[in-house]
N, C-alpha and C. Protein backbone atom coordinates (compact mmCIF):
# COMPACT_ATOMS: atom_id res chain seq x y z
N UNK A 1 100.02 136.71 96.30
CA UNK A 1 99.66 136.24 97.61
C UNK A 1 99.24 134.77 97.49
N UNK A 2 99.70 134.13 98.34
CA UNK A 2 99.25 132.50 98.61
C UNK A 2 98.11 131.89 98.91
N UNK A 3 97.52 131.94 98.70
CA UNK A 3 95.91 131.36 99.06
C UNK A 3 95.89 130.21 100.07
N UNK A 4 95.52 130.38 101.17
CA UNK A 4 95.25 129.34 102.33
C UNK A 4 94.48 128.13 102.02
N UNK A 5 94.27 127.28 101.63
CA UNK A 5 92.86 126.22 101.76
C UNK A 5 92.81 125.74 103.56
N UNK A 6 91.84 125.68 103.64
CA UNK A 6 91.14 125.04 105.04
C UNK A 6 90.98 123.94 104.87
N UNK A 7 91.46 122.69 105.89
CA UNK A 7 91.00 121.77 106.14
C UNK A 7 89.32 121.47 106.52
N UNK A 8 88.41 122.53 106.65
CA UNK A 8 87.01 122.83 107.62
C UNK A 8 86.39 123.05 106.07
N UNK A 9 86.69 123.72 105.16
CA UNK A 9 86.02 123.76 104.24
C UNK A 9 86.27 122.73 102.86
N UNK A 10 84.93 121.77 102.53
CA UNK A 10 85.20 120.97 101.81
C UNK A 10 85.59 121.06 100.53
N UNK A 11 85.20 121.82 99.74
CA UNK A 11 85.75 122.54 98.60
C UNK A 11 87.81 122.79 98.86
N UNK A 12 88.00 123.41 99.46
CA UNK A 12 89.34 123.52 100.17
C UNK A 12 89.68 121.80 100.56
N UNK A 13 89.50 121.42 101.09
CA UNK A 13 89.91 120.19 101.27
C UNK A 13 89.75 119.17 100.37
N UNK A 14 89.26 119.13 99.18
CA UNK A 14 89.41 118.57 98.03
C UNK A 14 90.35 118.72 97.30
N UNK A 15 90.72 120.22 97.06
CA UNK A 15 91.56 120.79 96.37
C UNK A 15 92.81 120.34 97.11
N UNK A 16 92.74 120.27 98.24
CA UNK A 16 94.31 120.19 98.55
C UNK A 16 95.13 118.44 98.63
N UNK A 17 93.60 118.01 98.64
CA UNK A 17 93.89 116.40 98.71
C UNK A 17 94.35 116.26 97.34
N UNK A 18 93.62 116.43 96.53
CA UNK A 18 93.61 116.24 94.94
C UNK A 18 95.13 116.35 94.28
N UNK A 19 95.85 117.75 94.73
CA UNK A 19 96.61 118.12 94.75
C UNK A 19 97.97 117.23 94.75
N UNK A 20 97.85 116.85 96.30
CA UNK A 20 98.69 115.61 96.78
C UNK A 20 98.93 114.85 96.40
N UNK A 21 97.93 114.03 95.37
CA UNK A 21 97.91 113.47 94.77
C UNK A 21 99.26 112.54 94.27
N UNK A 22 100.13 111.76 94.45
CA UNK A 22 101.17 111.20 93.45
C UNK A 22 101.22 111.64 92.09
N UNK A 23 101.88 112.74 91.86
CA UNK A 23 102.19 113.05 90.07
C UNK A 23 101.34 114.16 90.31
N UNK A 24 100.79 114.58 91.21
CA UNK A 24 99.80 116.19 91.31
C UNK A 24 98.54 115.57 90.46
N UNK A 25 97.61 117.28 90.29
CA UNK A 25 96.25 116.83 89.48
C UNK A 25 96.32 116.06 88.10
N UNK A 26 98.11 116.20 87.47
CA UNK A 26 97.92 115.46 86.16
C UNK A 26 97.60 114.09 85.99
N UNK A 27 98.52 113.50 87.19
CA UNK A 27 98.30 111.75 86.88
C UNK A 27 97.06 111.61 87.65
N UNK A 28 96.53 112.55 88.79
CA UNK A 28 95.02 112.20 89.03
C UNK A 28 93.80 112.46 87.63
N UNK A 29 94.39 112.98 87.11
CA UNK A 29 93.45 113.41 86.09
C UNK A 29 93.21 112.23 84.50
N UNK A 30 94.48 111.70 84.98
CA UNK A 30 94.69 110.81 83.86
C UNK A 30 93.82 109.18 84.26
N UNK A 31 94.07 109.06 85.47
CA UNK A 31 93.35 108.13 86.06
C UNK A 31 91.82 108.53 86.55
N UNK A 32 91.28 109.52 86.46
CA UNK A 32 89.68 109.85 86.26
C UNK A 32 89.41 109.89 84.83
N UNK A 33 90.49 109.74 83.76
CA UNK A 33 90.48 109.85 82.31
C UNK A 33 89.73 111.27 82.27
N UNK A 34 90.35 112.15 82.59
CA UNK A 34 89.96 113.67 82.44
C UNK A 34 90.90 114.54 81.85
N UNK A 35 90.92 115.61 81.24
CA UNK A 35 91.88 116.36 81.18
C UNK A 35 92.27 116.81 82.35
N UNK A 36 93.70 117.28 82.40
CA UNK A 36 94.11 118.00 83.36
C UNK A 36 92.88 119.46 83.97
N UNK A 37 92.69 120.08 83.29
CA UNK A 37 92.29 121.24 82.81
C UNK A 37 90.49 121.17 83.24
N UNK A 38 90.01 120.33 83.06
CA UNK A 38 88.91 120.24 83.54
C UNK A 38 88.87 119.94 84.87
N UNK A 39 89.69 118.93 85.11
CA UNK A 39 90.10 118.47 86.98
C UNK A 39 90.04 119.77 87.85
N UNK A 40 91.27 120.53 87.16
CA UNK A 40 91.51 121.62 87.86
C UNK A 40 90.55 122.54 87.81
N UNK A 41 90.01 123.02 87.08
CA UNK A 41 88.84 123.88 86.80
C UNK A 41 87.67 123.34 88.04
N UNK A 42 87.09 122.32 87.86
CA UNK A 42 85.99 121.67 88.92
C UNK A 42 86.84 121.81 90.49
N UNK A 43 88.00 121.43 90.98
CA UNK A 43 88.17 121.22 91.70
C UNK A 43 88.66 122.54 92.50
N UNK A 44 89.13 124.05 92.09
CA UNK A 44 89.55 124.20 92.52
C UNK A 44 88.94 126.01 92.56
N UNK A 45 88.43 125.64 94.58
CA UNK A 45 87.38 126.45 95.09
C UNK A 45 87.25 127.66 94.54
N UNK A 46 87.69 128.29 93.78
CA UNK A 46 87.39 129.91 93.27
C UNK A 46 86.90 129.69 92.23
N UNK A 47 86.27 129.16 91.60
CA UNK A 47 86.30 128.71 89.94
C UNK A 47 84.65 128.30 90.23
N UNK A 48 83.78 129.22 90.14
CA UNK A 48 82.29 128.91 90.41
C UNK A 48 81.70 128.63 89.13
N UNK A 49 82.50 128.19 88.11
CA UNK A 49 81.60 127.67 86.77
C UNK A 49 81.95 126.24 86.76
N UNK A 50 82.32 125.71 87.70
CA UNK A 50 82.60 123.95 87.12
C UNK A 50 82.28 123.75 88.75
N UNK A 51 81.86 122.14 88.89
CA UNK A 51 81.56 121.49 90.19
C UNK A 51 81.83 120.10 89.65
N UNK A 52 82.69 119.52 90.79
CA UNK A 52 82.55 117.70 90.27
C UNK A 52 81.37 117.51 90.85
N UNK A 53 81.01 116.13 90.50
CA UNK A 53 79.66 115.71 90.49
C UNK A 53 80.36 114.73 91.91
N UNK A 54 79.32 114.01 92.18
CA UNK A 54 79.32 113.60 93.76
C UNK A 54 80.11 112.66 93.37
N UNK A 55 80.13 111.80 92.30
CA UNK A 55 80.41 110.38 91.91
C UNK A 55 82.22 111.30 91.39
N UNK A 56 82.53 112.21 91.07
CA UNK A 56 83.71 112.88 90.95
C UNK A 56 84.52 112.62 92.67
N UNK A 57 84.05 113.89 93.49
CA UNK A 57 84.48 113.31 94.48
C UNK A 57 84.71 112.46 95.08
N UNK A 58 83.49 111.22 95.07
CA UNK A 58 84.02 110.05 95.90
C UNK A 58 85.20 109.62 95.15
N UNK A 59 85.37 109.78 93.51
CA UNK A 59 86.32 109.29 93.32
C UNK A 59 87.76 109.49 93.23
N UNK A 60 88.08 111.12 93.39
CA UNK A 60 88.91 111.52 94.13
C UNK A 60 89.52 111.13 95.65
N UNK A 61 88.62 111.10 96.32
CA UNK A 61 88.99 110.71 97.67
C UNK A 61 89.12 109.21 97.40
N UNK A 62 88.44 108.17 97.10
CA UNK A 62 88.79 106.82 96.60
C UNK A 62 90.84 106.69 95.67
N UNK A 63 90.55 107.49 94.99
CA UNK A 63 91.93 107.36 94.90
C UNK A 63 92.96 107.89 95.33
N UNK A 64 92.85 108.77 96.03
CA UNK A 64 93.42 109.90 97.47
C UNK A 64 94.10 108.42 98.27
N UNK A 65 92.83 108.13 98.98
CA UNK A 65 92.78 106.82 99.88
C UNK A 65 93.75 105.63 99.41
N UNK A 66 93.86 105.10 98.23
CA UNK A 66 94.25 104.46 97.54
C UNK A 66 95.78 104.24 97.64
N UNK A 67 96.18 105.60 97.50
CA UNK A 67 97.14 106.39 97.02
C UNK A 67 98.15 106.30 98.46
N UNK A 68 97.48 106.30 99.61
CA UNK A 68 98.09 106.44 100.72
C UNK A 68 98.16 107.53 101.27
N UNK A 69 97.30 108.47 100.83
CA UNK A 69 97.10 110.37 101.50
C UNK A 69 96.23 109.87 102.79
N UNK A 70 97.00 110.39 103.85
CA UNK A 70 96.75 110.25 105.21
C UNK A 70 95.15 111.38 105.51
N UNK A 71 95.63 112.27 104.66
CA UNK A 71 94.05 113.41 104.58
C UNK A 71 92.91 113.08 103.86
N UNK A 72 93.47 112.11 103.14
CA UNK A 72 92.11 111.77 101.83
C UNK A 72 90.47 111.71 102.08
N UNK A 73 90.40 111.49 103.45
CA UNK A 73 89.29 111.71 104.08
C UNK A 73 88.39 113.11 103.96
N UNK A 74 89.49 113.94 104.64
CA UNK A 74 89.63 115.65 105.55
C UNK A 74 88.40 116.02 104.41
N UNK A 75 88.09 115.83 102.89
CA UNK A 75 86.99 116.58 102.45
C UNK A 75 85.31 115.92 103.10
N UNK A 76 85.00 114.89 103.48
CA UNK A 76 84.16 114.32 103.82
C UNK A 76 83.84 114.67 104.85
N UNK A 77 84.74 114.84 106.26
CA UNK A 77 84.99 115.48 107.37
C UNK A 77 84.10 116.54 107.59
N UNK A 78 84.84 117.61 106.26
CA UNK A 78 84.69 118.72 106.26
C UNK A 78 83.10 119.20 105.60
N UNK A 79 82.79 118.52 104.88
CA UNK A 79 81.53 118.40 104.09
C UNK A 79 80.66 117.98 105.69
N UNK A 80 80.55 116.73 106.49
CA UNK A 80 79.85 116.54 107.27
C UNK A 80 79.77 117.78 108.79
N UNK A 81 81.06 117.99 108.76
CA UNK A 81 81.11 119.26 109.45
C UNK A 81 80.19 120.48 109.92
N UNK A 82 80.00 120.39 108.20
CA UNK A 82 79.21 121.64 107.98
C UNK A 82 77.88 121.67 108.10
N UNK A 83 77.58 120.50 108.13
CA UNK A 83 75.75 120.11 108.53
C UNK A 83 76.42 119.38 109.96
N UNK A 84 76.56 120.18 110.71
CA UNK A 84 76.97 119.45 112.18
C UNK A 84 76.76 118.19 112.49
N UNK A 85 77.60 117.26 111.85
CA UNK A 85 77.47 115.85 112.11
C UNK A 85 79.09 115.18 112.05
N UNK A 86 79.53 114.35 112.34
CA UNK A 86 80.64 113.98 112.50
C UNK A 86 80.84 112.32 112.09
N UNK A 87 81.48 111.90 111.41
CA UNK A 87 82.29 110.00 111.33
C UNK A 87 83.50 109.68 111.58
N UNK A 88 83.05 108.84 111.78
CA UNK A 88 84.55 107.76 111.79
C UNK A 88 84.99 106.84 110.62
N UNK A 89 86.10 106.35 110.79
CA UNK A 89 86.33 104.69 110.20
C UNK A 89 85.84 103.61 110.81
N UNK A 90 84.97 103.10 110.22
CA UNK A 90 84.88 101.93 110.34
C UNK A 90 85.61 101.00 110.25
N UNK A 91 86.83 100.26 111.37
CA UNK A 91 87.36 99.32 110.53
C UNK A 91 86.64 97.64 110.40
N UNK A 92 87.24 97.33 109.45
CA UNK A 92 86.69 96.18 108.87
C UNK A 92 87.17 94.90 109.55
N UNK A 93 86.20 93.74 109.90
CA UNK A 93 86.62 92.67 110.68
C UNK A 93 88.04 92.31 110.55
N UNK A 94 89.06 91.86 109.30
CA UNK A 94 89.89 91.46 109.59
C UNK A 94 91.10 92.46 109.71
N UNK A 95 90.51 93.70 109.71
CA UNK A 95 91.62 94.83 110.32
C UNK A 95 91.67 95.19 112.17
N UNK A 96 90.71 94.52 112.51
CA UNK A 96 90.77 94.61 114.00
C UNK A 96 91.51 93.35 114.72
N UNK A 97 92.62 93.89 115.02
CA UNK A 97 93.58 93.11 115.67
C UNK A 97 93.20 92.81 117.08
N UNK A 98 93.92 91.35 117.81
CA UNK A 98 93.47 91.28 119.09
C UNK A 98 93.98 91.83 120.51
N UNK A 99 94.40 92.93 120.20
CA UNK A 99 94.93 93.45 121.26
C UNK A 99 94.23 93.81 122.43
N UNK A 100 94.56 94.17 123.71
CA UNK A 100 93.93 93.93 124.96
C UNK A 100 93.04 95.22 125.03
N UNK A 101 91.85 95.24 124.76
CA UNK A 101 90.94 96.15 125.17
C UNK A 101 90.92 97.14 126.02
N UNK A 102 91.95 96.74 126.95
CA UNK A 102 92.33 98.26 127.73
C UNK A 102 93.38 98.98 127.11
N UNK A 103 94.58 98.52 126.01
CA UNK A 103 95.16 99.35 125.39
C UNK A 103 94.49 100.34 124.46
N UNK A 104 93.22 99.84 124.00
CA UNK A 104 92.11 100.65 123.20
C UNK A 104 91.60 101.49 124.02
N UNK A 105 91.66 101.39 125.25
CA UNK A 105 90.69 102.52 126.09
C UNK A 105 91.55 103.56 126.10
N UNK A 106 92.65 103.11 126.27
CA UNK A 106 94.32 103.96 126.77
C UNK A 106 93.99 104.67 125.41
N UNK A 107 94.06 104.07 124.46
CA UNK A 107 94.56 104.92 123.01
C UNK A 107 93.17 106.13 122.68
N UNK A 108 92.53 105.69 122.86
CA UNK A 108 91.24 106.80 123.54
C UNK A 108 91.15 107.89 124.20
N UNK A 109 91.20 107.86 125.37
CA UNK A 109 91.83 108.50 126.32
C UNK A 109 92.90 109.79 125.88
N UNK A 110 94.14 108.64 125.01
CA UNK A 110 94.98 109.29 124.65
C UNK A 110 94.36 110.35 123.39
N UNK A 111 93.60 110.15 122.59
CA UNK A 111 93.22 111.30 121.76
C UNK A 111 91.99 111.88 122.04
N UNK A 112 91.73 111.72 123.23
CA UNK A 112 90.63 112.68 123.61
C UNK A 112 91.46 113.94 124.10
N UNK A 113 92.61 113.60 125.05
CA UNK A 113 93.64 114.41 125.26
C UNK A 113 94.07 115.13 124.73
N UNK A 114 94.54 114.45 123.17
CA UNK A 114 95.06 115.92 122.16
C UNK A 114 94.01 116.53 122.19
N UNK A 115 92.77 116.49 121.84
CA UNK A 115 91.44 117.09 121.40
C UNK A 115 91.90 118.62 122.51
N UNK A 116 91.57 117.60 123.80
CA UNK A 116 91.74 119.10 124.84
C UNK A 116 92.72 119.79 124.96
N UNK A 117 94.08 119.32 124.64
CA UNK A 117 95.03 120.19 124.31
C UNK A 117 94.86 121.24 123.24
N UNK A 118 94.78 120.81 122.03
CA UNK A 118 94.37 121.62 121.44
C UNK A 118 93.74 123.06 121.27
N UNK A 119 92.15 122.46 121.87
CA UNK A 119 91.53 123.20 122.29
C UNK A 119 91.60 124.42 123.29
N UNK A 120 92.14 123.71 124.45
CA UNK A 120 93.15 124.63 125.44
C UNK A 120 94.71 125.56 125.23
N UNK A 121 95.02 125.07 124.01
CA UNK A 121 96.24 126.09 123.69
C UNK A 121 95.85 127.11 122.49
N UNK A 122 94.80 126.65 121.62
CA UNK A 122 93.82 127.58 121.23
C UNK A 122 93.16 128.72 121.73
N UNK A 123 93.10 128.11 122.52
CA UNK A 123 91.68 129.16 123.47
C UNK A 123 93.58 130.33 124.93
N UNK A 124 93.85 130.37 124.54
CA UNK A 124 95.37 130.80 125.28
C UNK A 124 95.36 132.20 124.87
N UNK A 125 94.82 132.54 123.69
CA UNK A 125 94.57 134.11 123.61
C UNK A 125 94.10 134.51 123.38
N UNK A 126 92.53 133.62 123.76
CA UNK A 126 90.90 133.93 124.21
C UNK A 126 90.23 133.56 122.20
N UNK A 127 91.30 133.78 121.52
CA UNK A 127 90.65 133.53 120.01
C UNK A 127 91.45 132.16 119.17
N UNK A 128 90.21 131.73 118.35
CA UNK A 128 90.84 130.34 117.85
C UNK A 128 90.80 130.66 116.04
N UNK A 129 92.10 130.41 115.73
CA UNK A 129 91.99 130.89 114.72
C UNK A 129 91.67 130.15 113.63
N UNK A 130 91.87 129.94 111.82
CA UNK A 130 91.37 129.21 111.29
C UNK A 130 92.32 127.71 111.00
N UNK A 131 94.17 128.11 111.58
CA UNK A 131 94.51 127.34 111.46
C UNK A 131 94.51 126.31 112.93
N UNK A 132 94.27 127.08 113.92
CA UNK A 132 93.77 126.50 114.99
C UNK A 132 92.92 125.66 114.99
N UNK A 133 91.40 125.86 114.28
CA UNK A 133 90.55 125.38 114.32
C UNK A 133 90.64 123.79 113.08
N UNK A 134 91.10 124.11 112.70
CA UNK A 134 92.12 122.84 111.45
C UNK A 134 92.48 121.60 112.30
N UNK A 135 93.41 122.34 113.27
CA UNK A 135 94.28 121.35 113.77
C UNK A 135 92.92 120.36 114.79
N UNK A 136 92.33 121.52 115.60
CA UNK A 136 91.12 121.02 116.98
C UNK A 136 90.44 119.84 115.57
N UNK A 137 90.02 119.96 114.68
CA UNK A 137 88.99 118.93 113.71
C UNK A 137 90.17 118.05 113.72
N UNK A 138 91.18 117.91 113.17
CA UNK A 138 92.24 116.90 113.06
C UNK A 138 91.91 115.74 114.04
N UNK A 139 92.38 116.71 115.43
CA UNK A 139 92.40 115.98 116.57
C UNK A 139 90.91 115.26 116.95
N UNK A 140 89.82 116.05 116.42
CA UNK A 140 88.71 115.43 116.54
C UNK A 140 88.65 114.20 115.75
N UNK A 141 88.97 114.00 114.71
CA UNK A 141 88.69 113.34 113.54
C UNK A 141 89.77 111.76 114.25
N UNK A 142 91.06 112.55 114.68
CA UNK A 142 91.64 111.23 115.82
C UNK A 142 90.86 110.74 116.38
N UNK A 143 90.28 111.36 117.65
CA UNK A 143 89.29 110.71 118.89
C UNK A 143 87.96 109.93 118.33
N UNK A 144 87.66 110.32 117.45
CA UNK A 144 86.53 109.34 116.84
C UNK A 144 87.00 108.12 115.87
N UNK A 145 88.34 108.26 115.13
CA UNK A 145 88.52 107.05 114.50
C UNK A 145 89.18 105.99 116.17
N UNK A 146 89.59 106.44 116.74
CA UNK A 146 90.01 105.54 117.90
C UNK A 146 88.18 105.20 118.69
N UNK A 147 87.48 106.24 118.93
CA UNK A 147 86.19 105.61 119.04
C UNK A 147 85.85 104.54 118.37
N UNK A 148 85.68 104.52 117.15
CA UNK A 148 85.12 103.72 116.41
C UNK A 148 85.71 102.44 116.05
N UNK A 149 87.26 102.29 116.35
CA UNK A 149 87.89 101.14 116.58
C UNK A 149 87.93 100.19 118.08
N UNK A 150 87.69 100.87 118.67
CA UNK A 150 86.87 100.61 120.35
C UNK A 150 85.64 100.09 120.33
N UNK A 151 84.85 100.53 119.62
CA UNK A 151 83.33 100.13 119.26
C UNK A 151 83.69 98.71 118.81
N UNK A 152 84.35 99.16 117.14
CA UNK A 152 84.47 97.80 116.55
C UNK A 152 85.26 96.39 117.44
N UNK A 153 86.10 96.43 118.13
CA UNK A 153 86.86 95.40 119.11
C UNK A 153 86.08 95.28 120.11
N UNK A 154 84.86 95.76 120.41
CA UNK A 154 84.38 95.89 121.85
C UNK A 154 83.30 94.61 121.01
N UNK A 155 82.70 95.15 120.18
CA UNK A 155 81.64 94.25 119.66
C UNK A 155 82.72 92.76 118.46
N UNK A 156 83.50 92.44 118.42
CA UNK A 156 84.34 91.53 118.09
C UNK A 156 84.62 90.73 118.89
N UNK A 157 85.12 91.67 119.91
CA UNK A 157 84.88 90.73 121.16
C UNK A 157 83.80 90.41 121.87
N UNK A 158 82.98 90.77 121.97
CA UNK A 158 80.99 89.98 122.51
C UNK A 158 81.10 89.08 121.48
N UNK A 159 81.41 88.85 120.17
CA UNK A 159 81.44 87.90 119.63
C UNK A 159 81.82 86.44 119.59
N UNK A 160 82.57 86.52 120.73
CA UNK A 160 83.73 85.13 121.42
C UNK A 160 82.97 84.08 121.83
């Protein structure tokens, strides 16, 4: 049988980022200068005798990120999740382009939308399931990085 990982659970969402990895856990493992074997062991959620250490993870997701994994985040997400709290990206001054501030509201708007779609085609046969609930954080995890790029251009621009 296939084992599911969850995007909602951080343990699961490590593992699957890790995974992704370019070259899988080996060439990630080679570039944490780890064995394969230990990587996999720490990282991968059924295995309750090994844990990466915090400075492990960030550096997984640091090279996730690196790497160009569009999820590389999803364990942080999922970790903040779980103590009911939520982030964004911050983007950085010279990644905020000058585009017209109402296309940022629009693009807003626009993923607050998926959010409720989601949510609303979820909720269609009264139960939301776990891959349902995957996708609704996705879409959440959209509407707040477009928040937080709204923030950042809103205050870039008071800057003028």
């Amino acid at each position: 049988m296939t084992r599911r990982y969850s995007d909602m659970n951080q343990h699961d969402a490590l593992y699957k980022i890790a995974r992704a990895y370019p070259g899988g856990l080996d060439a990630l493992a080679e570039k944490m200068d780890m064995s394969v074997n230990v990587l996999r062991n720490k990282l991968a959620p059924h295995i309750d005798t090994h844990y990466p250490s915090f400075e492990e993870v960030s550096q997984v997701i640091t090279l996730c990120s690196e790497a160009g994994l569009k999820d590389a985040l999803m364990p942080l997400h999922a970790l903040l999740s779980r103590h009911g709290m939520a982030a964004f990206v911050v983007p950085e001054p010279q990644h905020i382009s000058d585009d017209d501030l109402s296309q940022t509201v629009c693009k807003v708007m626009s993923q607050v939308g998926g959010v409720a779609e989601a949510v609303s085609t979820a909720l269609l046969d009264g139960v939301i399931t776990d891959a349902e609930a995957d996708l609704i954080e996705r879409e959440f995890q959209g509407a707040l990085t477009a928040l937080g790029e709204w923030r950042a251009r809103i205050r870039a621009h008071g800057g003028r």
